[in-house]
Each structure stands twice: as C-alpha cells, then as structure tokens.
C-alpha atoms as a PDB file:
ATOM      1  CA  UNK A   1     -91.245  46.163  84.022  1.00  0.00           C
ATOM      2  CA  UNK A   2     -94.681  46.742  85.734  1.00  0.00           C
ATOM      3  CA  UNK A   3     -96.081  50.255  85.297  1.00  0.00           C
ATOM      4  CA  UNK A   4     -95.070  52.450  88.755  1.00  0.00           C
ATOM      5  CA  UNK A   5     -98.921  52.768  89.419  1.00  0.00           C
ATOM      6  CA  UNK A   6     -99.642  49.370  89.505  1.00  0.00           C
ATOM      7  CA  UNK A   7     -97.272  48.510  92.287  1.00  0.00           C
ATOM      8  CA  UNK A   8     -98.018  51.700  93.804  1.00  0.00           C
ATOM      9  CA  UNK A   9    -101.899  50.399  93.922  1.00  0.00           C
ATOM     10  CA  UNK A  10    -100.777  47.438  95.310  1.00  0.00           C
ATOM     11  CA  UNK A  11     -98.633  48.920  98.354  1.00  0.00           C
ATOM     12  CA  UNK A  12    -101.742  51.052  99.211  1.00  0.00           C
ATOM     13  CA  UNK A  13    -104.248  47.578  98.799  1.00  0.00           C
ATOM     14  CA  UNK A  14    -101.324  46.041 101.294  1.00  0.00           C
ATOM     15  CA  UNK A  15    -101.696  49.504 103.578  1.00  0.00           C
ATOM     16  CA  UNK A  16    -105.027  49.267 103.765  1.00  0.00           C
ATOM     17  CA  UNK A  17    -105.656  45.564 104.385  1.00  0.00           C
ATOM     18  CA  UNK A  18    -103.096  45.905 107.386  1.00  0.00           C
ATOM     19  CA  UNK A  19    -105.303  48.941 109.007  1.00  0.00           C
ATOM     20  CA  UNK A  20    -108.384  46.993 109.070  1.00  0.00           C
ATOM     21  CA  UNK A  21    -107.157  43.749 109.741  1.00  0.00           C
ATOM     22  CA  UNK A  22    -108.206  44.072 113.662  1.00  0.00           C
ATOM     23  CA  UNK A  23    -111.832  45.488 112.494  1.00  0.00           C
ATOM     24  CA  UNK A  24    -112.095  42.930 110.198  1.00  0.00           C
ATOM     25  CA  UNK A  25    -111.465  40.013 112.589  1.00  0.00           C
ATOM     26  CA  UNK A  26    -113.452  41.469 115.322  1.00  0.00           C
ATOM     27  CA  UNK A  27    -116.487  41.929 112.969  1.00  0.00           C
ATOM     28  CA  UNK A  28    -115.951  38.512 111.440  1.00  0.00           C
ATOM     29  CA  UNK A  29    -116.091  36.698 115.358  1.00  0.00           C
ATOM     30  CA  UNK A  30    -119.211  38.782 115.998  1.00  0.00           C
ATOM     31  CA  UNK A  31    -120.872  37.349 112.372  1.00  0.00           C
ATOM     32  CA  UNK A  32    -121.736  40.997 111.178  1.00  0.00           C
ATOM     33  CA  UNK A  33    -121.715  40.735 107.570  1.00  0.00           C
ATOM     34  CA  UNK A  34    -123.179  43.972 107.100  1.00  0.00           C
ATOM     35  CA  UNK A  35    -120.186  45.801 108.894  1.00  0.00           C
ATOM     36  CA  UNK A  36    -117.608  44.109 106.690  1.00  0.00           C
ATOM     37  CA  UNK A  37    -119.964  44.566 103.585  1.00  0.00           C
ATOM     38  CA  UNK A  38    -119.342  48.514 104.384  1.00  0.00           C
ATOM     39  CA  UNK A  39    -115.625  48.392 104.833  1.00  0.00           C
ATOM     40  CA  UNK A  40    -113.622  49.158 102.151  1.00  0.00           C
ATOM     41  CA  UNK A  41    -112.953  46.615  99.161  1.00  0.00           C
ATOM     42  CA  UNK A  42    -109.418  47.168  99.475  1.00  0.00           C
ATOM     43  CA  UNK A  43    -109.365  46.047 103.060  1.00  0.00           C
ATOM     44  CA  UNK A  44    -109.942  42.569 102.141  1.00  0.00           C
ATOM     45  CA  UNK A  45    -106.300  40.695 101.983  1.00  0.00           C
ATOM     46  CA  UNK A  46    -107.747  38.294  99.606  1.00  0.00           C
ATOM     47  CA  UNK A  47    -107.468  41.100  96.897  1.00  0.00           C
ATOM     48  CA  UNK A  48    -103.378  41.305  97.448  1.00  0.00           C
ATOM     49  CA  UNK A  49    -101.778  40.265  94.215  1.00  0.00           C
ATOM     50  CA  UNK A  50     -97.667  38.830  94.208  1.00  0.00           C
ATOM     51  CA  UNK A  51     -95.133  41.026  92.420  1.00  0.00           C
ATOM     52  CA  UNK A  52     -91.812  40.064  91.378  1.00  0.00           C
ATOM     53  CA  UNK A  53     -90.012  42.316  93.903  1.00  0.00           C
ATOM     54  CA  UNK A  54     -87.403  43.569  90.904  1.00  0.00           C
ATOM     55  CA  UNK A  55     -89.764  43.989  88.184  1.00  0.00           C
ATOM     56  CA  UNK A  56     -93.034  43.866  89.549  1.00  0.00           C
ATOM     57  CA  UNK A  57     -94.543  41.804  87.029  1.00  0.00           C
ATOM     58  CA  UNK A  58     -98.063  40.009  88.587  1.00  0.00           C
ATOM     59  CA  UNK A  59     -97.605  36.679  86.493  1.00  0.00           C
ATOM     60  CA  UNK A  60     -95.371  33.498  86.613  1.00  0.00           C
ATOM     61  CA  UNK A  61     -94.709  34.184  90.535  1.00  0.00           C
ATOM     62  CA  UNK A  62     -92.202  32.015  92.303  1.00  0.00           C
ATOM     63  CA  UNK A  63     -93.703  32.714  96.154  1.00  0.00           C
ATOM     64  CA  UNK A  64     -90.461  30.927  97.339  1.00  0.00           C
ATOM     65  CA  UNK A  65     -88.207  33.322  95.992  1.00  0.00           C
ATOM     66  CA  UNK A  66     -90.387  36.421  95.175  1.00  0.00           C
ATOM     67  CA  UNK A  67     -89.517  36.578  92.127  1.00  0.00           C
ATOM     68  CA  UNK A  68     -91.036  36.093  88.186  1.00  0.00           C
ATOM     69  CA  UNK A  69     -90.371  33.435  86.270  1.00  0.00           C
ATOM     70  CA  UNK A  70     -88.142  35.335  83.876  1.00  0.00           C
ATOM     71  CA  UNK A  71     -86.064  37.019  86.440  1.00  0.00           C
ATOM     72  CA  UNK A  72     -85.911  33.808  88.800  1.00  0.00           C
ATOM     73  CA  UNK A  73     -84.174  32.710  85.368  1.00  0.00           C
ATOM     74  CA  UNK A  74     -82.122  35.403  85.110  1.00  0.00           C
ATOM     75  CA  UNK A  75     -80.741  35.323  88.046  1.00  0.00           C
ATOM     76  CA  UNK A  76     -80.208  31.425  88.577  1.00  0.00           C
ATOM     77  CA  UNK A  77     -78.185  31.645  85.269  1.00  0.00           C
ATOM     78  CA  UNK A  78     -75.872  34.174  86.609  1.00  0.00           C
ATOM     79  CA  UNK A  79     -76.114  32.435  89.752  1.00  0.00           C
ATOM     80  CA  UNK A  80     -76.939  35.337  92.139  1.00  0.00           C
ATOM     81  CA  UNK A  81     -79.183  32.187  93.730  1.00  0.00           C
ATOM     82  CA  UNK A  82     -77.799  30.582  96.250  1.00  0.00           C
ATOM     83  CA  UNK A  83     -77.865  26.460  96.260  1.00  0.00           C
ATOM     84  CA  UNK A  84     -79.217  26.911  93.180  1.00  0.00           C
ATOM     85  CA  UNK A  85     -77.831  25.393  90.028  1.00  0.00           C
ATOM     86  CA  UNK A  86     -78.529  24.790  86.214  1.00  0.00           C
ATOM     87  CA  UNK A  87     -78.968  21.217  85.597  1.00  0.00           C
ATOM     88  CA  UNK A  88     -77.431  19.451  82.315  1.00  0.00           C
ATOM     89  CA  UNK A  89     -77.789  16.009  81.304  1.00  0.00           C
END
C-alpha cells in the first residue's frame, strides 16, 4: 500500500489543476507564457500521476480498470472482474 501522504498529495495536485484549469486555458489562447510561468506547478494536469484506486500504488497502472497490476490480478483470479476470465491452454 501507498503511503497516505502520497495519495493525499495527489488529490490536492488533482484539486488544484481543476481550479486553474479556466485560467490556464484562457492564458494559453491569449499566448501569455509569462502568466502560466507564475501559476502554480501543481496547476499543470500534466503533473497528475494514476493510482491504483485500492492500493494506491503509482506503477504497473491498468487505466482501463484503475487498477495495479498486482491487484488487477488479484481480483481477476477471484473473479470480482466482470467478463473477465483466466485463460488455460
């Protein structure tokens, strides 16, 4: 499991990226790089980061299911994944 204040820090990056998403597109159609140079970093959404929604772990993301690789595992073997099976051959 992900330490609390790392998926705390990325709520708040999330926050913030949402509350200057309208400043942020209204300085980018004007061209005013120094504006958006003096907003905070943490307003950019390029700096959001995926987190498996149970454990929060950053790496080996499945974006279709939101989940890490080692839970998306997890869970497809107990089959709490719907249309989802195990193959065998």
């Amino acid at each position: 499991m992900a330490r609390k204040a790392l998926i705390e820090r990325e709520k708040k990056r999330d926050a913030m990226a949402a509350k200057y998403a309208a400043l942020r597109a209204q300085l980018k159609a004007e061209g005013d790089l120094e504006g958006l140079a003096k907003l905070p970093r943490n307003a950019n959404p390029i700096r959001h980061h995926n987190r498996c929604a149970q454990t929060g772990r950053s790496k080996g993301y499945i974006r279709d299911f939101g989940l890490s690789r080692i839970t998306f595992r997890e869970q497809a073997s107990k089959g709490n994944i719907p249309g989802l099976t195990k193959s065998s051959w």
